[in-house]
Protein backbone atom coordinates (compact mmCIF):
# COMPACT_ATOMS: atom_id res chain seq x y z
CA UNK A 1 0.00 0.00 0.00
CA UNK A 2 1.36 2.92 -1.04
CA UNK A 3 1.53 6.52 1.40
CA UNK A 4 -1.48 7.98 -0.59
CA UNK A 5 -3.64 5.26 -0.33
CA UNK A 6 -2.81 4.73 3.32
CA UNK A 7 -4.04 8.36 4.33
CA UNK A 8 -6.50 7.59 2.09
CA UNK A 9 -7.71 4.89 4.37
CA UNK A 10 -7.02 6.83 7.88
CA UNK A 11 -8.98 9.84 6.36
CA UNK A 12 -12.17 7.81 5.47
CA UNK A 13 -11.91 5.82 8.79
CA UNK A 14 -11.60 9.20 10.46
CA UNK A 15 -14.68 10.39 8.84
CA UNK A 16 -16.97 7.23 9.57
CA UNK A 17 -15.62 7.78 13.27
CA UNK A 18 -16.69 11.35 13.67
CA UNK A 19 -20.02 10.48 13.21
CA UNK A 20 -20.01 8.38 16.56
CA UNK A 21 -18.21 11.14 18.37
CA UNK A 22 -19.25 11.75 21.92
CA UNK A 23 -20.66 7.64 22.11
CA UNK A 24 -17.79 6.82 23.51
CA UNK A 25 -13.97 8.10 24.99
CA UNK A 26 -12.80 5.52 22.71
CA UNK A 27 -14.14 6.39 19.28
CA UNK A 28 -12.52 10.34 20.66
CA UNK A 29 -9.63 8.43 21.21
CA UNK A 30 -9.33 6.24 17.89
CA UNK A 31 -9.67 9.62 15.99
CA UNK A 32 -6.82 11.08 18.07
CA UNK A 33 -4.54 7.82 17.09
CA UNK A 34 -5.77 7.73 13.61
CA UNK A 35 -4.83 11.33 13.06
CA UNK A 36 -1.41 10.77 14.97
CA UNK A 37 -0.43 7.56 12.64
CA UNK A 38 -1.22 9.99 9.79
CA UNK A 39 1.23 12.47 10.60
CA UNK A 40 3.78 9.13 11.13
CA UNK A 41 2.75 8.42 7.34
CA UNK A 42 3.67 12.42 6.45
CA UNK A 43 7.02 12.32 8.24
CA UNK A 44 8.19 9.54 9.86
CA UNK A 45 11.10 9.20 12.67
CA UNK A 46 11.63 6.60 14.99
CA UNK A 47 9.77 7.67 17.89
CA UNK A 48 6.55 8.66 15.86
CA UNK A 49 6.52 5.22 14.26
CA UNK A 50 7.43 3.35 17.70
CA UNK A 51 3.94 5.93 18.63
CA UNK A 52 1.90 4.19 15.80
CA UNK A 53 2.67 0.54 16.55
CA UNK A 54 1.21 1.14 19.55
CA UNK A 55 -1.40 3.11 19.01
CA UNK A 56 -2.40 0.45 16.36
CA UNK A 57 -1.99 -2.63 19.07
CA UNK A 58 -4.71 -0.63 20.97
CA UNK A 59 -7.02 0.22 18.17
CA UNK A 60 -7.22 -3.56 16.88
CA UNK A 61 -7.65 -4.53 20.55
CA UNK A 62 -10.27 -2.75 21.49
CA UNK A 63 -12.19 -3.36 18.15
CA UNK A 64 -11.50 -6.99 18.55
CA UNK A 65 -15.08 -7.65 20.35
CA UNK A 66 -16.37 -5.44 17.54
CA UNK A 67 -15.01 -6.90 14.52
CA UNK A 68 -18.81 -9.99 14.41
């Protein structure tokens, strides 16, 4: 996947997501992730993509009960 499509990707998921805003701390707080793993896919360092990794871990764990 290339860089466009991945923004691509974080900016629709990040749309879909504000539409739930205030449900739930955690759909605030996958938009704040999302939006901080696309400024990773802008400019990348170390620390920012050491960020991401975990901000991703999180995201697919607490969407695990949601993904049925």
């Amino acid at each position: 996947m290339e860089c466009g499509d991945l923004r691509e990707r974080i900016k629709e998921s990040v749309a879909l997501l504000e539409g739930y805003r205030g449900f739930s701390p955690m759909v605030d707080g996958a938009i704040e992730d999302l939006r901080a793993m696309d400024v990773c896919v802008v400019e990348p360092t170390e620390e920012r993509l050491s960020d991401s990794r975990l901000r991703l871990s999180r995201l697919l764990r607490d969407i695990g009960p949601y993904r049925e």
